[in-house]
N, C-alpha and C. Protein backbone atom coordinates (compact mmCIF):
# COMPACT_ATOMS: atom_id res chain seq x y z
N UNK A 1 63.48 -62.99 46.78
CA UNK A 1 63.07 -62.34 45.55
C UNK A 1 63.12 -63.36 44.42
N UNK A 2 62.17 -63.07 43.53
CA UNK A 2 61.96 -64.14 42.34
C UNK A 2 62.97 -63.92 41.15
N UNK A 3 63.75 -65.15 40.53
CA UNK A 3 64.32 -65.11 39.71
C UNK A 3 63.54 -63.98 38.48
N UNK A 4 64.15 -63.23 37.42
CA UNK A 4 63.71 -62.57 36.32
C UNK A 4 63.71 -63.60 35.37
N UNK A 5 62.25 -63.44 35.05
CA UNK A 5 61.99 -64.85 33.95
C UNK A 5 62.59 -64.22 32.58
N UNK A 6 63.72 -65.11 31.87
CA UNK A 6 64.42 -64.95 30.67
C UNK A 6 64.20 -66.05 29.81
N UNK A 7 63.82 -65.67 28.22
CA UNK A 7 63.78 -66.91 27.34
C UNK A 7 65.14 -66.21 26.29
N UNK A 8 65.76 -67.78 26.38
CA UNK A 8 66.36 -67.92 24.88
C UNK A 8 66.04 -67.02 24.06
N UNK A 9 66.93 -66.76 23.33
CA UNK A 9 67.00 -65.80 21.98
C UNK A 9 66.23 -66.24 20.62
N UNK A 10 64.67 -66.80 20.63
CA UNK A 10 64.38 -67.04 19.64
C UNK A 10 64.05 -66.43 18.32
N UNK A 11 64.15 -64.92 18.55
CA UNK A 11 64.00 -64.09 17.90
C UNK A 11 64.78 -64.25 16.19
N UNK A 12 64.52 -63.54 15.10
CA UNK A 12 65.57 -63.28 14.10
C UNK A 12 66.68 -62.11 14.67
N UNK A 13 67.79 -62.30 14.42
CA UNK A 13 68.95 -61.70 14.67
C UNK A 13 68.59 -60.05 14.37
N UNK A 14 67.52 -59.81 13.18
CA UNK A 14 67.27 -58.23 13.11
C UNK A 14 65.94 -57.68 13.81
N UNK A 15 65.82 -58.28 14.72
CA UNK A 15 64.52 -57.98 15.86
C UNK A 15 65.64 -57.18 16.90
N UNK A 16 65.81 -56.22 16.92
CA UNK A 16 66.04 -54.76 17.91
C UNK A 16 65.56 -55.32 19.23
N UNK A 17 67.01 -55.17 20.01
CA UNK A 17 66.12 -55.90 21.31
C UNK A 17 67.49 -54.57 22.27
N UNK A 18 66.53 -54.41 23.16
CA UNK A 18 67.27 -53.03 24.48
C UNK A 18 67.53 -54.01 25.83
N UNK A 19 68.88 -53.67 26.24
CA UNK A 19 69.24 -54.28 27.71
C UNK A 19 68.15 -53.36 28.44
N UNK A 20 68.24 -54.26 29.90
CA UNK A 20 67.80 -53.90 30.78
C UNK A 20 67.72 -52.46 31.36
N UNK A 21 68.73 -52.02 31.38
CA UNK A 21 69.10 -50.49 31.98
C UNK A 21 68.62 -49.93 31.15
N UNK A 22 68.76 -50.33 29.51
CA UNK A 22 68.59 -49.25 28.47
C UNK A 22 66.59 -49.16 28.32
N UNK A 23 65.83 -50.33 29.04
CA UNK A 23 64.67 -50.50 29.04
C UNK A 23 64.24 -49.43 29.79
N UNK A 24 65.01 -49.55 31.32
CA UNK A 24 64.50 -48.37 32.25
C UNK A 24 64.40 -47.15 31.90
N UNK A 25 65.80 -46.78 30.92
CA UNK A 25 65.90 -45.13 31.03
C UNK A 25 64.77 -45.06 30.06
N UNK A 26 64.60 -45.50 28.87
CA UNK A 26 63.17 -45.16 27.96
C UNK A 26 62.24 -45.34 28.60
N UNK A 27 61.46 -45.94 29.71
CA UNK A 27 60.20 -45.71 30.58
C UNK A 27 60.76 -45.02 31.60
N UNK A 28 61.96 -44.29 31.80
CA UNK A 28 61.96 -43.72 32.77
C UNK A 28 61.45 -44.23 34.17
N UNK A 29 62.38 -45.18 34.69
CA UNK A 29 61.86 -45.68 35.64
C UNK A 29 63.06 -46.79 36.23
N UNK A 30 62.99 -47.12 37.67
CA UNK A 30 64.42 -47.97 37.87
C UNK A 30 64.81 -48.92 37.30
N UNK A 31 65.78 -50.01 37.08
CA UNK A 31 65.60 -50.92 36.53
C UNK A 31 65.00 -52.36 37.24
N UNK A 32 65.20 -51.63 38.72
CA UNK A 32 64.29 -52.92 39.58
C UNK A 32 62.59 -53.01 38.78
N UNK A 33 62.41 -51.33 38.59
CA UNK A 33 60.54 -52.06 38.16
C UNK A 33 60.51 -53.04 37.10
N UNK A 34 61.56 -52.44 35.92
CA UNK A 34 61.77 -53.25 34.70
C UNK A 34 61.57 -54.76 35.27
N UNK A 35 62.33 -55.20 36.24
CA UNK A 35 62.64 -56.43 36.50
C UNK A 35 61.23 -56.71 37.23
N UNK A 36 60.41 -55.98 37.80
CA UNK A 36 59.13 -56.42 37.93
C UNK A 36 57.93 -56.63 37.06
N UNK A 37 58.37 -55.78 36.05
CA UNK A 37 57.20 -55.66 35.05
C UNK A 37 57.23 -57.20 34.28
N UNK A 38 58.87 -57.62 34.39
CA UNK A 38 59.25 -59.32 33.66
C UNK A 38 58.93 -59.95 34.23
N UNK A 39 58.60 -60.16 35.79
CA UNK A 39 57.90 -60.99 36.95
C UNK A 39 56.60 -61.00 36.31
N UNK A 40 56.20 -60.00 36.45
CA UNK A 40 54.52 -59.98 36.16
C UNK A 40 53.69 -60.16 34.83
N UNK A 41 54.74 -60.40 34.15
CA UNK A 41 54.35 -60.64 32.73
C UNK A 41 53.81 -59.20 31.55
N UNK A 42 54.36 -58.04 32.21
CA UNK A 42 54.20 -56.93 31.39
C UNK A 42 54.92 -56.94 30.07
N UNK A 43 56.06 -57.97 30.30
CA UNK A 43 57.06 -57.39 29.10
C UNK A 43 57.75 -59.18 29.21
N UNK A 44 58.42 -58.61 28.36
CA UNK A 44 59.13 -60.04 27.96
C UNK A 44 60.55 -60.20 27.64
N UNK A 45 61.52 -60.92 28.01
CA UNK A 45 63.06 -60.73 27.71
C UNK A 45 63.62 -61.84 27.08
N UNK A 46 64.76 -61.85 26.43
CA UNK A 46 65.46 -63.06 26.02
C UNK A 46 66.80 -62.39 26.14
N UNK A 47 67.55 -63.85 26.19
CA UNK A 47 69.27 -63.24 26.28
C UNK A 47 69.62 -63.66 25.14
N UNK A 48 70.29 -62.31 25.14
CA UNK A 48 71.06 -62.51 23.58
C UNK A 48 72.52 -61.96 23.80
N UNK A 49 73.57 -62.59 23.15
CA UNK A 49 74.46 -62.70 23.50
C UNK A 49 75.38 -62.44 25.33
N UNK A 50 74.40 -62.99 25.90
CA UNK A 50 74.46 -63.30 27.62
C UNK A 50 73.91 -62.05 27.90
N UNK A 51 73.01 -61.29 27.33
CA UNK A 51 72.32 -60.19 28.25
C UNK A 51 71.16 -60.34 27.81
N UNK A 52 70.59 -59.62 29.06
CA UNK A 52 68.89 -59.64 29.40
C UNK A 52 68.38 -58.61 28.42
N UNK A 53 67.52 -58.85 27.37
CA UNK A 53 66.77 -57.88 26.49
C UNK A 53 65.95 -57.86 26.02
N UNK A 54 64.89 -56.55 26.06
CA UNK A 54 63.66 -56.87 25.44
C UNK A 54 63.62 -55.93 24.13
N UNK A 55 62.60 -57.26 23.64
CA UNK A 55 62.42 -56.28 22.06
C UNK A 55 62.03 -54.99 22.64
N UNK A 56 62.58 -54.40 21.08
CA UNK A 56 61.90 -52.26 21.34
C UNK A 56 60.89 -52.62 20.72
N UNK A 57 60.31 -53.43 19.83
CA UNK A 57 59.01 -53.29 19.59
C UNK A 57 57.92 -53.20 20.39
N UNK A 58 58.58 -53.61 22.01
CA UNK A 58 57.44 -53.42 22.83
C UNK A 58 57.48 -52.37 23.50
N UNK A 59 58.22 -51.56 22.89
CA UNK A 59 58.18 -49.77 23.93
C UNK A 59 57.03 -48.89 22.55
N UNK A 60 56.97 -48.10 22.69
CA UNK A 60 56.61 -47.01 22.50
C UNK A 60 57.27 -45.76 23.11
N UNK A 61 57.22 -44.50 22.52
CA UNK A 61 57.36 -43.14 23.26
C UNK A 61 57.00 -43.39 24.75
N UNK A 62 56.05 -43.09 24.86
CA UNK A 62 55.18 -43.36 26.08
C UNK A 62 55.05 -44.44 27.02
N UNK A 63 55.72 -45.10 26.56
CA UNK A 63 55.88 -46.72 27.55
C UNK A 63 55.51 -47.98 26.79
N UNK A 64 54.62 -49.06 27.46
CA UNK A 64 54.98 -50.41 26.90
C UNK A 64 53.36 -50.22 25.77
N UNK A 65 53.85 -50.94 25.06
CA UNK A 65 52.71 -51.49 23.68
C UNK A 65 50.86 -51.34 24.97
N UNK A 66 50.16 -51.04 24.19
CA UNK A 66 49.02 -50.78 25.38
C UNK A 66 48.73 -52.47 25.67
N UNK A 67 48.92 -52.90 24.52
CA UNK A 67 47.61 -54.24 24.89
C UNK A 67 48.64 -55.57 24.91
N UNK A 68 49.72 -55.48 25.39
CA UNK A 68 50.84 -56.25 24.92
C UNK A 68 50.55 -56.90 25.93
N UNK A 69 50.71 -56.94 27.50
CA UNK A 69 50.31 -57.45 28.62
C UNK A 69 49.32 -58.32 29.12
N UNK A 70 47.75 -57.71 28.57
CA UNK A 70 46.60 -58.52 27.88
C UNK A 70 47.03 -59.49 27.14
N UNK A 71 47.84 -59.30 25.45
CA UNK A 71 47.55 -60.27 24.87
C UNK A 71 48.76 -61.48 25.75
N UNK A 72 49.87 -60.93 26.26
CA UNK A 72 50.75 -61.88 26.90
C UNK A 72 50.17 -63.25 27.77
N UNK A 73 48.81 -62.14 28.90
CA UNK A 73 48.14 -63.42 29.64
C UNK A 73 47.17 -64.55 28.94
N UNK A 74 46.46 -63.89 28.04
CA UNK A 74 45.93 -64.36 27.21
C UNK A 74 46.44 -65.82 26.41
N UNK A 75 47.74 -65.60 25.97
CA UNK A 75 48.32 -66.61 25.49
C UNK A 75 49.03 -67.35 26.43
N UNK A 76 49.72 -67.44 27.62
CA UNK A 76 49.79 -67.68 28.73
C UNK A 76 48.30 -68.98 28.77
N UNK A 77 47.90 -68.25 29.20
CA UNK A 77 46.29 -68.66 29.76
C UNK A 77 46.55 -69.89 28.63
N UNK A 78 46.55 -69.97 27.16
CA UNK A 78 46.23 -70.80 26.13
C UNK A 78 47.30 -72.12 26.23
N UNK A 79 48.04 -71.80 27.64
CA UNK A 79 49.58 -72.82 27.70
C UNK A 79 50.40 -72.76 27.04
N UNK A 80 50.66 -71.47 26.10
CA UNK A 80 52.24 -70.79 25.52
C UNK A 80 53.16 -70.72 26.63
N UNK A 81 54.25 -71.19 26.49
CA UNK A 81 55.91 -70.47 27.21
C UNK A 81 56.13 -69.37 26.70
N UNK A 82 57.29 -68.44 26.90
CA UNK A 82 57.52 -67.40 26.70
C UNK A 82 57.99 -67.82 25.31
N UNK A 83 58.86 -68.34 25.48
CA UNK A 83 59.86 -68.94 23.44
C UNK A 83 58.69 -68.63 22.49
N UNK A 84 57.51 -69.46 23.05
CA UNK A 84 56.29 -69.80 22.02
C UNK A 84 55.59 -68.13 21.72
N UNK A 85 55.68 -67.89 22.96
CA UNK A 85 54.67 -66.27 22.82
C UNK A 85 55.76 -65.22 21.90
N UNK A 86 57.19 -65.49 21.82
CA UNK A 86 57.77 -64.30 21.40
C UNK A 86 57.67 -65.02 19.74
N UNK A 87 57.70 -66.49 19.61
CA UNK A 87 57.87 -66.74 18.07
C UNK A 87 56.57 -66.21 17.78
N UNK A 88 55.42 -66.14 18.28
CA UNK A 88 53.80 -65.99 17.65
C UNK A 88 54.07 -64.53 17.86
N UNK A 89 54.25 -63.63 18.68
CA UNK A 89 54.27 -62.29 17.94
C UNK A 89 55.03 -61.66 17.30
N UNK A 90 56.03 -62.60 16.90
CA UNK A 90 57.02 -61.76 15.98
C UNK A 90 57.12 -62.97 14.52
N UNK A 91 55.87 -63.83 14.44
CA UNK A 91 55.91 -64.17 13.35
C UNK A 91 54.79 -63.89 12.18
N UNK A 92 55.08 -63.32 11.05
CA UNK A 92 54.35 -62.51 9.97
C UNK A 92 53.26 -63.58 9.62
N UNK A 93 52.15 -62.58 9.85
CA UNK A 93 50.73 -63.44 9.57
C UNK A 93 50.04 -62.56 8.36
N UNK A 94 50.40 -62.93 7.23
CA UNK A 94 49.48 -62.51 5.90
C UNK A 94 48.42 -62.15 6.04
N UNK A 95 47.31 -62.24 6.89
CA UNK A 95 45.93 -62.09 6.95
C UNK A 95 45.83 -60.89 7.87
N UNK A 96 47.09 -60.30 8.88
CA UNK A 96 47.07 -59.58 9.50
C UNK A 96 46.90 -57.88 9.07
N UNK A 97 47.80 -57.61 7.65
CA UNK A 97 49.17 -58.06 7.74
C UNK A 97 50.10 -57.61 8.19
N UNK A 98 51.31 -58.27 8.06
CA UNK A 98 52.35 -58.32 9.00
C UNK A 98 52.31 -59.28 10.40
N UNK A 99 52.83 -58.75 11.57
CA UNK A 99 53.29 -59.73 12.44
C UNK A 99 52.34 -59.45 13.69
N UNK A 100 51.89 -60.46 14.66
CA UNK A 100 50.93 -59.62 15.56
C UNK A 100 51.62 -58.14 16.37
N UNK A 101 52.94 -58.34 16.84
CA UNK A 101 53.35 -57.21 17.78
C UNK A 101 53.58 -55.99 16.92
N UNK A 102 53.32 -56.02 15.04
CA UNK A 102 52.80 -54.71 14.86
C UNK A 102 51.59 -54.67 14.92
N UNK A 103 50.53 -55.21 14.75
CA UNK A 103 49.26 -55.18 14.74
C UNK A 103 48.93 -54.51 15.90
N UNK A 104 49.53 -54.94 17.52
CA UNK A 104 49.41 -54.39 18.58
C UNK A 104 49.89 -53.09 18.76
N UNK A 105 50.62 -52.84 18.05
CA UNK A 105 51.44 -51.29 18.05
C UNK A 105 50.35 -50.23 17.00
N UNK A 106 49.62 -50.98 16.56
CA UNK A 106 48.85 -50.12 15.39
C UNK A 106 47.66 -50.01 15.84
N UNK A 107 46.60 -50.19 14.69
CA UNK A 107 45.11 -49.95 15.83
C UNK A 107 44.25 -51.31 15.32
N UNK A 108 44.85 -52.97 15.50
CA UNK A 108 44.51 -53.71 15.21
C UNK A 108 44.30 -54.56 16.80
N UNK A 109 44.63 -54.14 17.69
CA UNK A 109 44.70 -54.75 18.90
C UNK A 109 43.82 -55.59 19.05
N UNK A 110 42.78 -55.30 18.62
CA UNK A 110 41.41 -56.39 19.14
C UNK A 110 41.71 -57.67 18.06
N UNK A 111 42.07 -57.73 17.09
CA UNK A 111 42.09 -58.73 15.82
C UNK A 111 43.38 -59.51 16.56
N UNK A 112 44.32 -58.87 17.16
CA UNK A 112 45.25 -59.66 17.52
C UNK A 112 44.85 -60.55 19.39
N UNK A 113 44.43 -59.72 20.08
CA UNK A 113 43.92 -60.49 20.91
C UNK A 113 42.99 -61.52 21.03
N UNK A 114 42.11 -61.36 19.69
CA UNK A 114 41.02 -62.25 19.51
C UNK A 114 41.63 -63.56 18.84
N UNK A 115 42.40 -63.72 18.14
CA UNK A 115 43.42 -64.88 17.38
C UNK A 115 44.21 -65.51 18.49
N UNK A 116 44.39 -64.77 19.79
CA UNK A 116 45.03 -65.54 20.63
C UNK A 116 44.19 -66.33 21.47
N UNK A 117 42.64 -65.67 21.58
CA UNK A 117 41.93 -66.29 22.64
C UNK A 117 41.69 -67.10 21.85
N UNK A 118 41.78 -67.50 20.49
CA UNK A 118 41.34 -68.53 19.35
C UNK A 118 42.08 -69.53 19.60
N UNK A 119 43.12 -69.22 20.22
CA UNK A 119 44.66 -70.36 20.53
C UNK A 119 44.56 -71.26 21.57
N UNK A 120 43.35 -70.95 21.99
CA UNK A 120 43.19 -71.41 23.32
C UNK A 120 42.41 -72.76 23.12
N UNK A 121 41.42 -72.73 22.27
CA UNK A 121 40.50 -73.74 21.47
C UNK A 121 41.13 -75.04 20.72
């Protein structure tokens, strides 16, 4: 079985981030999938103070951000690491505005995926 890919805590200290278990019970679901969805690049984790956690900005009620996964490969694809992909969506872009992973939570999804395929250039 494949290690669970974890980045460093690059986050700001007031970025809301949920352990692992606490990921599952809000998607309702084991915490092995959790740990697959981090394999597969659905979601994204960093350790912060020695535990595995992902921002809540990427939940919703209903489960994960719709287009969060998309824009993840996307930037991926552009040769981002994870460090790089969590500083670019959680850093405030004036023209947006705000930060891309609200943009993705709102109904800007396409403006934010399109700035990443821009990243690629």
């Amino acid at each position: 079985m494949s290690q669970i890919p974890t980045s460093p805590d690059v986050l700001d200290a007031e970025v809301e981030v949920l352990p692992l278990p606490d990921v599952a019970e809000r998607l309702g679901q084991p915490v092995t999938r959790v740990h697959q969805m981090l394999r597969d690049g659905q979601l994204l984790a960093v350790r912060r103070d020695g535990i595995r956690a992902v921002p809540a900005a990427f939940l919703t009620e209903t489960g994960v951000v719709k287009h969060l996964a998309g824009t993840v490969t996307v930037l991926r694809d552009a040769g981002y690491d994870t460090e790089e992909i969590l500083r670019w969506l959680f850093t405030a872009d004036d023209s947006l505005p705000g930060t891309p992973i609200d943009a993705l939570r709102g109904d800007r999804s396409r403006e934010v995926k399109r700035r990443a395929q821009a990243l690629a250039f």
